[in-house]
Protein backbone atom coordinates (compact mmCIF):
# COMPACT_ATOMS: atom_id res chain seq x y z
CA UNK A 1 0.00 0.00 0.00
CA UNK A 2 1.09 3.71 -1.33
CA UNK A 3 1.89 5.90 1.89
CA UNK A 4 -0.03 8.17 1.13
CA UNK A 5 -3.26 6.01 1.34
CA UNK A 6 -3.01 5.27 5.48
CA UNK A 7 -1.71 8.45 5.96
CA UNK A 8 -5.34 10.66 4.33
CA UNK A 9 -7.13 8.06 6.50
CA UNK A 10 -5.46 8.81 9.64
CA UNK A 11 -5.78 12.59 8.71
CA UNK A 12 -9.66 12.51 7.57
CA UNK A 13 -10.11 10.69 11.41
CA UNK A 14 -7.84 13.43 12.86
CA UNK A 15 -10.06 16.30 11.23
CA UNK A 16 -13.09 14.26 11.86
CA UNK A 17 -12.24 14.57 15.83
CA UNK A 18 -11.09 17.95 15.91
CA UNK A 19 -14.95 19.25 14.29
CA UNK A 20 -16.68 17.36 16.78
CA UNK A 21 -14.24 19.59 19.48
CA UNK A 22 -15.07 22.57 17.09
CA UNK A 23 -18.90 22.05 17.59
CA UNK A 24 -18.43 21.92 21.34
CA UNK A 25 -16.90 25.28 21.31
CA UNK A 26 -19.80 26.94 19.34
CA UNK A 27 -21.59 27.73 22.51
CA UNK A 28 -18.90 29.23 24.34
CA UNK A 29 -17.25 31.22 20.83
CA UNK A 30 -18.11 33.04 18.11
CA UNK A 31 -18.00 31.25 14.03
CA UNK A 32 -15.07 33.07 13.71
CA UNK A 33 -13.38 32.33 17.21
CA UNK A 34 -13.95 28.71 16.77
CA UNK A 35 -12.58 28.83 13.39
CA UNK A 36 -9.40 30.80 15.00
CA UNK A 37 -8.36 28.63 17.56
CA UNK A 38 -7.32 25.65 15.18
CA UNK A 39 -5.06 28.17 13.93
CA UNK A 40 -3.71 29.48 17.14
CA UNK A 41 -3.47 26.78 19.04
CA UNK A 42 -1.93 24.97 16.74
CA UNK A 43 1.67 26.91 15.08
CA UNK A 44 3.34 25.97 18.45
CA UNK A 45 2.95 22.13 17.86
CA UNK A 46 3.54 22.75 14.04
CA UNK A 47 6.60 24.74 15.08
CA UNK A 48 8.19 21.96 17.74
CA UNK A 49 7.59 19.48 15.04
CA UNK A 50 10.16 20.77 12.52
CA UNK A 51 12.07 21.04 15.65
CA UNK A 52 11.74 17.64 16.37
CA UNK A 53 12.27 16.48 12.87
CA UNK A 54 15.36 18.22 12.87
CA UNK A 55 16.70 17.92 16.20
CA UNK A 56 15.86 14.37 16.66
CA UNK A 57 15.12 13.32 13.47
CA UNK A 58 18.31 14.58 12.06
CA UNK A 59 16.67 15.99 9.05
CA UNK A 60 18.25 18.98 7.47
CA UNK A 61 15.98 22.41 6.95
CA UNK A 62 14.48 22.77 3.99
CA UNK A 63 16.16 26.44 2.22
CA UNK A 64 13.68 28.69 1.85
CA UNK A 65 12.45 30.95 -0.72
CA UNK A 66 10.10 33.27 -2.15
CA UNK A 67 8.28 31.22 -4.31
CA UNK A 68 8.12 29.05 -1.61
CA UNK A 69 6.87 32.46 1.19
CA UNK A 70 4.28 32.89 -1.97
CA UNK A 71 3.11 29.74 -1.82
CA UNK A 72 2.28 29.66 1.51
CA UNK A 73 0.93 33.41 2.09
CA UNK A 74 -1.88 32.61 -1.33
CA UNK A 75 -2.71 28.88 0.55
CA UNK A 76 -3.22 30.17 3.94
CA UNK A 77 -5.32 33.08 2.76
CA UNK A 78 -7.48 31.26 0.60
CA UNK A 79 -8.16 28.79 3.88
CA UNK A 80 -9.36 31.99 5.30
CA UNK A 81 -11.62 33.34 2.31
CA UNK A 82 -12.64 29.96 2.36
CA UNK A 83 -13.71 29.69 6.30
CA UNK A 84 -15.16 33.26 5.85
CA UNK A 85 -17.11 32.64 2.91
CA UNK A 86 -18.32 28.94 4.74
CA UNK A 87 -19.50 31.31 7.85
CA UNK A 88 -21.65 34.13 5.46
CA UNK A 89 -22.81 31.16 3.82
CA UNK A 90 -24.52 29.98 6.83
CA UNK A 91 -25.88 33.01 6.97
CA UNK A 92 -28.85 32.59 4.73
CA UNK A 93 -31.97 31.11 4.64
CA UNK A 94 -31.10 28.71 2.15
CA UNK A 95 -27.80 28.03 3.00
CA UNK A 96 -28.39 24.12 2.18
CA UNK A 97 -28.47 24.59 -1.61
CA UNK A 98 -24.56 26.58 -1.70
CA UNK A 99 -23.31 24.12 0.97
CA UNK A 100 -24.31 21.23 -1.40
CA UNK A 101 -22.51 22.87 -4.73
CA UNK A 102 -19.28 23.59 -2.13
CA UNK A 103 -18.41 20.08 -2.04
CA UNK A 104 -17.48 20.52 -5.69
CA UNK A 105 -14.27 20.95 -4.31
CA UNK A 106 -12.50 17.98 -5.33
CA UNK A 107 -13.41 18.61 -8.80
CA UNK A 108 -12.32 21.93 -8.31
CA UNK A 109 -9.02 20.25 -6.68
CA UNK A 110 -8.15 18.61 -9.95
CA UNK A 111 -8.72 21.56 -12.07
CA UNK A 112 -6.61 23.79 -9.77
CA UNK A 113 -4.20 21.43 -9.79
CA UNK A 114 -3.70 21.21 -13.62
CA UNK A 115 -3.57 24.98 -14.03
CA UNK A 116 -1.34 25.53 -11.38
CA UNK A 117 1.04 22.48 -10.93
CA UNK A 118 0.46 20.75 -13.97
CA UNK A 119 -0.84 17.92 -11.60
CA UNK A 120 -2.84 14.98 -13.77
CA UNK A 121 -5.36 12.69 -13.72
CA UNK A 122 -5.94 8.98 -15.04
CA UNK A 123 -9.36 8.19 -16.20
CA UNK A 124 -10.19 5.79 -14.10
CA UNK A 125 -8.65 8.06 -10.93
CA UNK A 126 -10.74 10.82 -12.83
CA UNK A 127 -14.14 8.59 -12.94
CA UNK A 128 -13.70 7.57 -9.04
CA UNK A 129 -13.27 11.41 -8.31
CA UNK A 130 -16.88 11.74 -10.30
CA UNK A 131 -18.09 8.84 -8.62
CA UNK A 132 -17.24 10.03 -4.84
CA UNK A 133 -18.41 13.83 -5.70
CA UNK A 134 -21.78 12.83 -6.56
CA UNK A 135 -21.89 11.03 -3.40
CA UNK A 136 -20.76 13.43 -1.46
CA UNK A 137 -23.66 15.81 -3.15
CA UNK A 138 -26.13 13.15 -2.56
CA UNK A 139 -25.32 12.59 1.01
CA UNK A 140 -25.58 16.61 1.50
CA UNK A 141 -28.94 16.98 -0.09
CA UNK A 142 -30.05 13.62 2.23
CA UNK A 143 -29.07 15.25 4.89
CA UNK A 144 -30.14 19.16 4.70
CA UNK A 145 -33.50 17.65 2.63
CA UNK A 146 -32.37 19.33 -0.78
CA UNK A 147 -34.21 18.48 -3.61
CA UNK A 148 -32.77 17.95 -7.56
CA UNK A 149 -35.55 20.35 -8.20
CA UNK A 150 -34.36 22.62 -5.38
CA UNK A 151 -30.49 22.58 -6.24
CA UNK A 152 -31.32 23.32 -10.02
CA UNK A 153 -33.52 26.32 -8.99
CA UNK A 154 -31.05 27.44 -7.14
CA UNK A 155 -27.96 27.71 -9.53
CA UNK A 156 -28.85 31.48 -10.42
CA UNK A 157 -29.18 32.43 -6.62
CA UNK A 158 -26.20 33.87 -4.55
CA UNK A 159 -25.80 30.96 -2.05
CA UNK A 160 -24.81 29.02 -4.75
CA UNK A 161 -22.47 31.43 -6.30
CA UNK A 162 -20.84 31.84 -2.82
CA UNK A 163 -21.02 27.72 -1.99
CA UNK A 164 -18.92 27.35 -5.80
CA UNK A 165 -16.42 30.10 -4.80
CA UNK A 166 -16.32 28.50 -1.06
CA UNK A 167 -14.76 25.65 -2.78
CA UNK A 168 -12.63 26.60 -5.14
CA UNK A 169 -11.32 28.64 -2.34
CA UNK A 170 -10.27 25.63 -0.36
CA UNK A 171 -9.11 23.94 -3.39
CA UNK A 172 -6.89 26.32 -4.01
CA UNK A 173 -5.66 26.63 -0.64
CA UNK A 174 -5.19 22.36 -1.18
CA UNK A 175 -3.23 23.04 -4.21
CA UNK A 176 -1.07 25.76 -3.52
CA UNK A 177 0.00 24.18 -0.49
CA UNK A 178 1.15 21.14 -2.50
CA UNK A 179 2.86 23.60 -4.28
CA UNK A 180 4.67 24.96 -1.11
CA UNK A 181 6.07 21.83 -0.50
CA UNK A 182 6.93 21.19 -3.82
CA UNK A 183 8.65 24.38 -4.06
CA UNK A 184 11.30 23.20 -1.09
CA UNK A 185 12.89 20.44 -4.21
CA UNK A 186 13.73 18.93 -0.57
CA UNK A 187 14.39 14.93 -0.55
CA UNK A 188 11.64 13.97 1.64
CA UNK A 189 8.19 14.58 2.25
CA UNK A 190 7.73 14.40 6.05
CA UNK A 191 10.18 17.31 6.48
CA UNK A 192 8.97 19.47 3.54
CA UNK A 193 5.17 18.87 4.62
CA UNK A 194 5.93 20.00 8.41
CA UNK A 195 7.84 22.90 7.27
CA UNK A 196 5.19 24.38 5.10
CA UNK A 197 2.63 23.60 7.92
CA UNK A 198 4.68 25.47 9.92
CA UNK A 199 5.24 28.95 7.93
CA UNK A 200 1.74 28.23 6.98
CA UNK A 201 -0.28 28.25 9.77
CA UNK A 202 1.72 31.19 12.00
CA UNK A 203 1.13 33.23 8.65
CA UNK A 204 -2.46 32.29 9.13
CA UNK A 205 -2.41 33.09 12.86
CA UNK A 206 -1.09 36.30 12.37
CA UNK A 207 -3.58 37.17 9.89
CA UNK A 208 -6.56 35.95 10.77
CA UNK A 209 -5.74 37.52 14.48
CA UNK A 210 -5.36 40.88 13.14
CA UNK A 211 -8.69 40.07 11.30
CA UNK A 212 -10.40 38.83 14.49
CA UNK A 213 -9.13 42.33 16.20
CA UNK A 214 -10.52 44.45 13.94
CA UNK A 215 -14.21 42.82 13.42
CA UNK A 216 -14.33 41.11 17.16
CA UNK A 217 -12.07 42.48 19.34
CA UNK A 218 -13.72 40.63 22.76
CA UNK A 219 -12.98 37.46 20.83
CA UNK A 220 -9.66 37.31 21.06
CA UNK A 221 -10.17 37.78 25.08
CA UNK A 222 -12.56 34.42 24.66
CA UNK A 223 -10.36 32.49 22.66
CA UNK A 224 -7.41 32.75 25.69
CA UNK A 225 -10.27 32.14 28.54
CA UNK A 226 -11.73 29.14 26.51
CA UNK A 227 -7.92 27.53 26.33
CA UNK A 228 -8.88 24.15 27.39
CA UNK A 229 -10.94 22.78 24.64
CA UNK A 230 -9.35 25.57 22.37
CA UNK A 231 -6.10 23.72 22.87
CA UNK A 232 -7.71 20.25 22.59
CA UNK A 233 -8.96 21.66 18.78
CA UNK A 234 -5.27 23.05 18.75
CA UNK A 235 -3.40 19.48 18.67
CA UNK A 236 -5.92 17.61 16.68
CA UNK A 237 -6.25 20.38 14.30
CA UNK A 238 -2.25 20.12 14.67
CA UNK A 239 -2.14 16.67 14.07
CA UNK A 240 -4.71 16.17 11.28
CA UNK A 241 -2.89 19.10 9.25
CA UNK A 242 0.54 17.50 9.87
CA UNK A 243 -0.91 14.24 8.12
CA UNK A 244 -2.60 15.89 5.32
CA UNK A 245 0.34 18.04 4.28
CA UNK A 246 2.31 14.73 3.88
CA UNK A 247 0.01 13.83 2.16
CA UNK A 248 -0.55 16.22 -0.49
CA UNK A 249 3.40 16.28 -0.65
CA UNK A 250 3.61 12.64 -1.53
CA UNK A 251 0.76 12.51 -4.39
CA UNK A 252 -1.84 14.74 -6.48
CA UNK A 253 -3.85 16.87 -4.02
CA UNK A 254 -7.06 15.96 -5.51
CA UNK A 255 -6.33 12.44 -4.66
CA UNK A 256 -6.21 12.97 -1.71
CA UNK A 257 -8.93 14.99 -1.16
CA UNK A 258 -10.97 12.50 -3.17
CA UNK A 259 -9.52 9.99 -0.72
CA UNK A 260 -10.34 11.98 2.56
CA UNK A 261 -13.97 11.90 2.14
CA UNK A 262 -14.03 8.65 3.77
CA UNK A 263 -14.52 11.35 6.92
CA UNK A 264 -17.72 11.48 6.06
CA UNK A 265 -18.41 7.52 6.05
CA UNK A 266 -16.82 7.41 9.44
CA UNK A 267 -19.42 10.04 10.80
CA UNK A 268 -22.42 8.39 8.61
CA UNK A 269 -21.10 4.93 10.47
CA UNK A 270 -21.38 6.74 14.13
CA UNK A 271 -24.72 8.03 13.56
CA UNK A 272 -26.10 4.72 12.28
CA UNK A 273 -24.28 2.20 14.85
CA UNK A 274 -23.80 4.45 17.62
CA UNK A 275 -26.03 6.96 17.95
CA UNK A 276 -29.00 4.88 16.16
CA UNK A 277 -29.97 8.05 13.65
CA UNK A 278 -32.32 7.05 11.07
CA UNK A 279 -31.14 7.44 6.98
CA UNK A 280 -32.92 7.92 4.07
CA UNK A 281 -32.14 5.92 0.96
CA UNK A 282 -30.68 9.52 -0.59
CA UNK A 283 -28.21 8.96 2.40
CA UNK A 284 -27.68 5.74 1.70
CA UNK A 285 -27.06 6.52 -1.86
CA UNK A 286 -24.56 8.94 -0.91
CA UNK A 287 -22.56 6.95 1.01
CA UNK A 288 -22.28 4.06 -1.78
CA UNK A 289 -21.38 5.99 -4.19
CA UNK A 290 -18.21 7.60 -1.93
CA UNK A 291 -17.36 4.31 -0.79
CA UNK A 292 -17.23 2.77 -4.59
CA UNK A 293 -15.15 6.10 -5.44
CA UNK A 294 -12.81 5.33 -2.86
CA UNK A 295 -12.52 2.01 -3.93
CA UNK A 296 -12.23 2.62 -7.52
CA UNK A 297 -9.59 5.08 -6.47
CA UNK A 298 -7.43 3.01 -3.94
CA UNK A 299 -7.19 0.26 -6.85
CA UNK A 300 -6.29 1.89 -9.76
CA UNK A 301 -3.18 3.61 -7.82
């Protein structure tokens, strides 16, 4: 098995368990003070893990460079636009209809990835991406009771327009991460991976703090008060971001991506078996179809 393969798992788990710590701040922060604290709490793990790397590890720093700096400053600010737009989203009545066309984003992964990297697919890689989207789709409209009528409606209405720019926004930020890493022309992924976490993230701090400052000024005060479960979000978020920056430094980002959307199976298997939710066949649907994508995908690497 491909490293990369066990590695998106572990990572789609990792981001899976940081969420659920995200949701239990909601009460306690605002959106955009939940959204902050996976950045803030977690460039001091990112930052003793290149230490580690290198101190213990032995591994040599990766030389860096403006195209490199560039890189990383377009990536982490797209993640931003992207969490931004995800919050104003949320923001309207019919929110459902733009979140479903946001999980375009794989598509919108591969694309990106051409333009920008020259990144490729194979048909059959390219079919399981097609596969796993629509389930993804399906499994959104299942779940936020979106019609086909509905979505179609919808395609000249601004939620959408914001839910297709929401994506590409966080494929970009995929994509030109890869390209971070890439940049480095280091001899090894783990190293090159943690290092552009690193700058990454502490860019995105620094930003998105300033942000936070200017719009909620009291959050930043809540964020530091709220440490405990802001730091648990901290080290998963940490953690899940260290494993999917390997990741997208070992193979095509939309892979990946495609790849990590067995998240969603482990959450649709914990509401079935654990919590005893009931599904509807769209559901159902939707998870078949990402499971058969990931499949397809997984076999004809």
């Amino acid at each position: 098995m491909e490293a990369w393969i066990p590695i998106t798992i572990a990572a789609a788990f990792l981001q899976n368990t940081r969420s659920a710590l995200q949701k239990h701040l909601k009460g306690d922060l605002t959106n955009l003070g939940a959204a902050y604290v996976r950045f803030l709490y977690a460039w001091p793990f990112a930052l003793i893990y290149v230490a580690g790397l290198h101190g213990w590890g032995g591994m040599a720093l990766p030389q860096f460079n403006g195209v490199f700096l560039a890189y990383c400053v377009a990536g982490g600010l797209a993640q931003i636009i992207f969490t931004v737009l995800l919050m104003w989203l949320f923001s309207f009545r019919n929110f459902a209809v733009g979140t479903t066309y946001s999980k375009t984003e794989i598509v919108q992964i591969a694309i990106l990835g051409f333009l920008i990297l020259g990144d490729t697919l194979t048909v059959l890689a390219g079919a399981a991406i097609v596969v796993a989207v629509l389930g993804v789709i399906l499994l959104s409209m299942g779940q936020t009771g979106t019609g086909f009528k509905t979505l179609l409606s919808g395609l000249s209405e601004k939620p959408t327009v914001i839910g297709l720019v929401c994506g590409a926004f966080l494929g970009a930020s995929v994509v030109l991460y890869r390209g971070a890493a890439l940049s480095l022309a280091y001899d090894g992924a783990v190293m090159a991976a943690a290092y552009t976490l690193a700058v990454s993230v502490v860019i995105q701090a620094v930003v998105m703090g300033v942000y936070i400052g200017v719009r909620e000024r009291r959050t930043l005060i809540d964020v530091l008060v709220h440490w405990r479960w802001s730091l648990a979000v901290g080290v998963s978020g940490a953690l899940a971001s260290m494993a999917w920056f390997t990741a997208f430094t070992l193979q095509n980002a939309a892979y990946v991506r495609a790849l990590g959307q067995i998240e969603l199976v482990f959450t649709f298997m914990a509401s079935v078996f654990f919590f005893r939710e009931r599904t509807g066949r769209v559901e159902v649907a939707g998870i078949v179809l990402v499971v058969t994508g990931i499949v397809i995908l997984i076999l004809t690497r």
